[in-house]
C-alpha atoms as a PDB file:
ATOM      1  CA  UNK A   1     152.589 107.981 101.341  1.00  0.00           C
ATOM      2  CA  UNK A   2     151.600 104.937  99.596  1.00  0.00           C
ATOM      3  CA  UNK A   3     151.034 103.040 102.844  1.00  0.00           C
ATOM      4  CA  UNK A   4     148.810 105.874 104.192  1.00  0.00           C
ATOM      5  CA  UNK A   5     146.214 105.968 101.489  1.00  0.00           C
ATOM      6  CA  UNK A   6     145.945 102.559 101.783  1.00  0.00           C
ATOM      7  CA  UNK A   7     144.930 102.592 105.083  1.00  0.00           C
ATOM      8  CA  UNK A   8     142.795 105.422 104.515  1.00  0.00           C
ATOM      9  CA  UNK A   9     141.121 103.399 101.812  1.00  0.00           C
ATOM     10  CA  UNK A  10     140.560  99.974 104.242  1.00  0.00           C
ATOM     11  CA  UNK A  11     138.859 102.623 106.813  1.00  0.00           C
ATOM     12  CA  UNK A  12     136.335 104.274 104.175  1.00  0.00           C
ATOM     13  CA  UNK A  13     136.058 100.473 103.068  1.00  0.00           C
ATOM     14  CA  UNK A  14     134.997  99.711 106.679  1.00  0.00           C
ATOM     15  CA  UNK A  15     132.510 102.324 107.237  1.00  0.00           C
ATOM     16  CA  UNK A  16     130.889 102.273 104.207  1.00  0.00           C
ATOM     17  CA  UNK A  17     130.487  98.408 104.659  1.00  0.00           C
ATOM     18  CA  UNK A  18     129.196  99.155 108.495  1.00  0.00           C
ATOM     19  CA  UNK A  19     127.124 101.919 106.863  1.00  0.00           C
ATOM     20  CA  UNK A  20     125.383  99.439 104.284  1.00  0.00           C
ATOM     21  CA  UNK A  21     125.319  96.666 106.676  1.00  0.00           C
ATOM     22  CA  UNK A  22     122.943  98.676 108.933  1.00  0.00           C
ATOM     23  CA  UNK A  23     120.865  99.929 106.119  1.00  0.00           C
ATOM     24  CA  UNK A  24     120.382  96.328 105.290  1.00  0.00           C
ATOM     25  CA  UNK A  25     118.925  95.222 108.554  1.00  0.00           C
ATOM     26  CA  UNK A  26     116.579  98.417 108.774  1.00  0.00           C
ATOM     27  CA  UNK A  27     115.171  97.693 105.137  1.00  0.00           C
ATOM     28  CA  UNK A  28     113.713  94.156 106.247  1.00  0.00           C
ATOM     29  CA  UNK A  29     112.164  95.632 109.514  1.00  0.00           C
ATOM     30  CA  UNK A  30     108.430  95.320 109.395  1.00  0.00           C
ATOM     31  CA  UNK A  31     106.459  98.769 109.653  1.00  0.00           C
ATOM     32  CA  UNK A  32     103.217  97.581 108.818  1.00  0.00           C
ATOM     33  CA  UNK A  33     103.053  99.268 105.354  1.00  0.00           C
ATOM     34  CA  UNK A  34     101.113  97.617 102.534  1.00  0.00           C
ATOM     35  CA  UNK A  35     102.850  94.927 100.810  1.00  0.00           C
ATOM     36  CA  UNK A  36     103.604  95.353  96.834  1.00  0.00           C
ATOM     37  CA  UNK A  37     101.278  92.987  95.111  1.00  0.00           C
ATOM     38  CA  UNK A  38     102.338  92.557  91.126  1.00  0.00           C
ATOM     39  CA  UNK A  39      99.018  91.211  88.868  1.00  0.00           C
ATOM     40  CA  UNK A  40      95.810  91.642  88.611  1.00  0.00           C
ATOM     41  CA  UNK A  41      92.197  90.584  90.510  1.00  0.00           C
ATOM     42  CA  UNK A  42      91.634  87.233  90.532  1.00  0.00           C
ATOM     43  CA  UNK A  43      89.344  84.699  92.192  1.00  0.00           C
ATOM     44  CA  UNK A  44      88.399  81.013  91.889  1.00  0.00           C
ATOM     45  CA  UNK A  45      85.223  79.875  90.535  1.00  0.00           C
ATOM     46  CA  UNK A  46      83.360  76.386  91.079  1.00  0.00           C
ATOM     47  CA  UNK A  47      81.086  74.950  89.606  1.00  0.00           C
ATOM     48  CA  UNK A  48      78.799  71.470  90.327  1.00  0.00           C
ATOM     49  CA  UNK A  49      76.299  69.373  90.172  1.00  0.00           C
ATOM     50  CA  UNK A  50      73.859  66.850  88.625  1.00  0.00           C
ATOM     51  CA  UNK A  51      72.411  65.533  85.144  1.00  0.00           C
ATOM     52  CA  UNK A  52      69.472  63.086  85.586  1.00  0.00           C
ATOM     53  CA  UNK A  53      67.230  61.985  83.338  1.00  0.00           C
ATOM     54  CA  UNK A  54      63.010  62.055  83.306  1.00  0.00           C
ATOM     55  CA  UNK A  55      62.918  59.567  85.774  1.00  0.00           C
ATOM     56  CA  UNK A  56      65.245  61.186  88.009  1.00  0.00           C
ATOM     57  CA  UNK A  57      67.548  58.283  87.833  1.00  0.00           C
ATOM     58  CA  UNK A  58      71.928  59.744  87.188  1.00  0.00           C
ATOM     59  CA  UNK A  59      73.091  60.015  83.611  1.00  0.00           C
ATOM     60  CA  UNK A  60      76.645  58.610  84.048  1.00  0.00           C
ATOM     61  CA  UNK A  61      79.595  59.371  81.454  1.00  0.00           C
ATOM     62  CA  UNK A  62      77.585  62.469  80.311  1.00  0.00           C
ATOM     63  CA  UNK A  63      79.898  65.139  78.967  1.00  0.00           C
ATOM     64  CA  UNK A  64      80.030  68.994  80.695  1.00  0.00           C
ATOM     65  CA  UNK A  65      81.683  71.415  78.786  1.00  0.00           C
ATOM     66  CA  UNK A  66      82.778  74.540  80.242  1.00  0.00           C
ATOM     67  CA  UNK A  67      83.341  77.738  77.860  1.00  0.00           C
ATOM     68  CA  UNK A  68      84.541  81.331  79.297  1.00  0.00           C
ATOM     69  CA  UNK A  69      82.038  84.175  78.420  1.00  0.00           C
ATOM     70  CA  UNK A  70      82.552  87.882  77.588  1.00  0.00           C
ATOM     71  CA  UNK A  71      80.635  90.343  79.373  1.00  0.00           C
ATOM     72  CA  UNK A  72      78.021  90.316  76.471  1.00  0.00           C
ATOM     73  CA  UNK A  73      77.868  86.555  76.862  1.00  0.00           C
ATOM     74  CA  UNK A  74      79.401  85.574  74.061  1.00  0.00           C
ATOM     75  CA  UNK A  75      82.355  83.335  74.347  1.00  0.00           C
ATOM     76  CA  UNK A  76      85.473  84.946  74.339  1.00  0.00           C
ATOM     77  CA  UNK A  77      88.591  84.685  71.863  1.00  0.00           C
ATOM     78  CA  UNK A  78      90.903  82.758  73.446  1.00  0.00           C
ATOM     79  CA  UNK A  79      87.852  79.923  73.901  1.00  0.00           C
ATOM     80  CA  UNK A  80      89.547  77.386  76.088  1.00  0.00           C
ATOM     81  CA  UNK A  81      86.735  74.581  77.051  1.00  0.00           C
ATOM     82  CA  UNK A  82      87.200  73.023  79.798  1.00  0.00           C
ATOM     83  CA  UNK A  83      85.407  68.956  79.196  1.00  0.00           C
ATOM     84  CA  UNK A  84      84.363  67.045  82.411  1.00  0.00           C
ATOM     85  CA  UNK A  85      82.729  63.724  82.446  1.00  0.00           C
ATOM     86  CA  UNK A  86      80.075  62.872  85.013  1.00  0.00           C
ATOM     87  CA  UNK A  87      80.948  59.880  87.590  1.00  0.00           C
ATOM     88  CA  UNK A  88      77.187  58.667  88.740  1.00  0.00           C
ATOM     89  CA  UNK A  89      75.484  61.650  86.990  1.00  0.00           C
ATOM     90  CA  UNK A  90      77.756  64.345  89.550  1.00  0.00           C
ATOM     91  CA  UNK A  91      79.922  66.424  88.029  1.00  0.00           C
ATOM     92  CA  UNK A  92      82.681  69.199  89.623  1.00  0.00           C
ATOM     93  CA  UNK A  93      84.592  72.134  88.085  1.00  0.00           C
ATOM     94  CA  UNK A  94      87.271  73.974  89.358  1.00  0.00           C
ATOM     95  CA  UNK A  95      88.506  77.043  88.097  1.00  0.00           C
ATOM     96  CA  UNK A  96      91.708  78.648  90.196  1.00  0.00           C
ATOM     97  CA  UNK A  97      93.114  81.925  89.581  1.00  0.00           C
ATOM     98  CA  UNK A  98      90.496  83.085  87.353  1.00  0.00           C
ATOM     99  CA  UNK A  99      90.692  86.892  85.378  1.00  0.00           C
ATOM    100  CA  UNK A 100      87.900  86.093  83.275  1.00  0.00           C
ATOM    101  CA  UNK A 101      84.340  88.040  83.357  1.00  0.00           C
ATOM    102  CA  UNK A 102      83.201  85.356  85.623  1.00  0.00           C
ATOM    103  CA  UNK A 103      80.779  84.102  83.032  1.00  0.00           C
ATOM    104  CA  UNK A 104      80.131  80.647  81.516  1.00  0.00           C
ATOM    105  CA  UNK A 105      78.129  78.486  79.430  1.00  0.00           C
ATOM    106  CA  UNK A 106      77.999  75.382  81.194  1.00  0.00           C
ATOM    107  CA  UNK A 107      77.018  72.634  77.936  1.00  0.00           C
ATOM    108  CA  UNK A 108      75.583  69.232  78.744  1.00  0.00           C
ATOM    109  CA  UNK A 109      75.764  66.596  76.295  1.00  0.00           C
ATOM    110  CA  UNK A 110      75.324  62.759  76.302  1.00  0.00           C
ATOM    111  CA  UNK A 111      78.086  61.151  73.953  1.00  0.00           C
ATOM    112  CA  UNK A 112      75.890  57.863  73.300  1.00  0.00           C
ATOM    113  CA  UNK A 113      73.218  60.144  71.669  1.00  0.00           C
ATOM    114  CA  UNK A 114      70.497  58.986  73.552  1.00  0.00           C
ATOM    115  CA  UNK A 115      69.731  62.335  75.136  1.00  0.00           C
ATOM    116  CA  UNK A 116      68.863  66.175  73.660  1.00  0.00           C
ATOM    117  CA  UNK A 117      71.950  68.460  75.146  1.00  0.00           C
ATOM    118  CA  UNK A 118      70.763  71.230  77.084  1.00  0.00           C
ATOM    119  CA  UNK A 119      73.020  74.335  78.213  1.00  0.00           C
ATOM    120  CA  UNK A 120      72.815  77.137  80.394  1.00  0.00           C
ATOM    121  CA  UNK A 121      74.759  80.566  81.392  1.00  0.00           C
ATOM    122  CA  UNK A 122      76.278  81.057  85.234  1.00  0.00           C
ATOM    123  CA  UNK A 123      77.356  84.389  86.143  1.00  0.00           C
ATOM    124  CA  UNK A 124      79.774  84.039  89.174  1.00  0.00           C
ATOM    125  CA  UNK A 125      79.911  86.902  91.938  1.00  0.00           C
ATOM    126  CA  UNK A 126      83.176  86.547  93.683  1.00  0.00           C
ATOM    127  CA  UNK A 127      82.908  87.152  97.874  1.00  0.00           C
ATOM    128  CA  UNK A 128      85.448  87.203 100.682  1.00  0.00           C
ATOM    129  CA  UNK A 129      88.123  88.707  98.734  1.00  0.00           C
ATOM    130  CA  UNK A 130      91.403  91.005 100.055  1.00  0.00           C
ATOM    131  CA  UNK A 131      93.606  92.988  98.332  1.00  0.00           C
ATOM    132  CA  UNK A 132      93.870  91.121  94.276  1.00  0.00           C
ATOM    133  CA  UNK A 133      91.957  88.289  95.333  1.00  0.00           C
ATOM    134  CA  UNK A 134      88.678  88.980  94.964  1.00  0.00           C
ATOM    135  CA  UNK A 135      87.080  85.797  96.610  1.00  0.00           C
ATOM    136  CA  UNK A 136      85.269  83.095  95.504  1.00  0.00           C
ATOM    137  CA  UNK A 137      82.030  81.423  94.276  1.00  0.00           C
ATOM    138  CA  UNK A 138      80.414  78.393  93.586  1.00  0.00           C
ATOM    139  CA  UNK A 139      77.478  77.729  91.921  1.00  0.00           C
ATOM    140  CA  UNK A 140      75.072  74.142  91.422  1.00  0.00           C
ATOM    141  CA  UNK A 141      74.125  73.439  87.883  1.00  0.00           C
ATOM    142  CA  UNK A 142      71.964  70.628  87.604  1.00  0.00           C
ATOM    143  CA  UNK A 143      70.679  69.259  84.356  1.00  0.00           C
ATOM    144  CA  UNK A 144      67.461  67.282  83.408  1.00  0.00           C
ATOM    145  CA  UNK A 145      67.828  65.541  80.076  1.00  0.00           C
ATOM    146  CA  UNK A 146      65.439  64.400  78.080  1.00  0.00           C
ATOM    147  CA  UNK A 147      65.617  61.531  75.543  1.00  0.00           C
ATOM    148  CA  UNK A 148      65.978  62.190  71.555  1.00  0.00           C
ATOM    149  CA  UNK A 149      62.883  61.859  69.625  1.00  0.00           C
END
């Protein structure tokens, strides 16, 4: 008796294995339904360009500073700057992966204190975008400083 069950036991064992072994196979095929995506939109913003002074001429080792806006324009809680230093008055700014408003204040300032700081608000309009990624845009924000008085 004790040698029967047993082998009635390996052969459930058996199919049951087969069984799950083919169910395993047919989950991976491919039948072109939607993948799960986990998050939430995002999209990468850029940001560049100039800071020259009245004759035109490039401001080099002025400071850009970067702040995240709320949709009123005023800067959000969790305020993380972002400071960039300009290499022959150019300047670029990267932001991957972005969740924000798409909003900034983009601050210019000249850490020798020869020029006024000037500042101005970007709002980014993400294009190209599929499924959570909702594209990308850049924007050019040049600057024209003007000495202190």
């Amino acid at each position: 008796m004790k040698k029967e069950k047993k082998h009635w036991l390996h052969l459930y064992n058996r199919i049951l294995s087969g069984g799950l072994v083919l169910l395993g196979f047919s989950a991976c095929d491919s039948m072109g339904e939607a993948p799960c995506e986990y998050g939430q939109p995002h999209c990468d913003f850029g940001l560049k360009g100039k800071v020259l002074d009245e004759q035109q001429q490039p401001i080099d080792g002025a400071r850009i500073i970067v702040k995240d806006l709320d949709y009123d324009g005023k800067p959000v809680g969790y305020d993380r700057p972002d400071t960039l230093y300009t290499k022959n008055g150019e300047y670029d700014f990267q932001d991957k992966g972005v969740t924000n408003y798409g909003k900034y204040r983009v601050v210019c300032e000249d850490p020798s204190g020869v020029y006024k700081a000037d500042s101005t608000d970007v709002k980014m309009t993400p294009t190209g975008g599929k499924g959570w990624y909702e594209g990308s845009d850049t924007k050019e924000v040049n600057f024209n400083l003007k000495k202190k008085e």
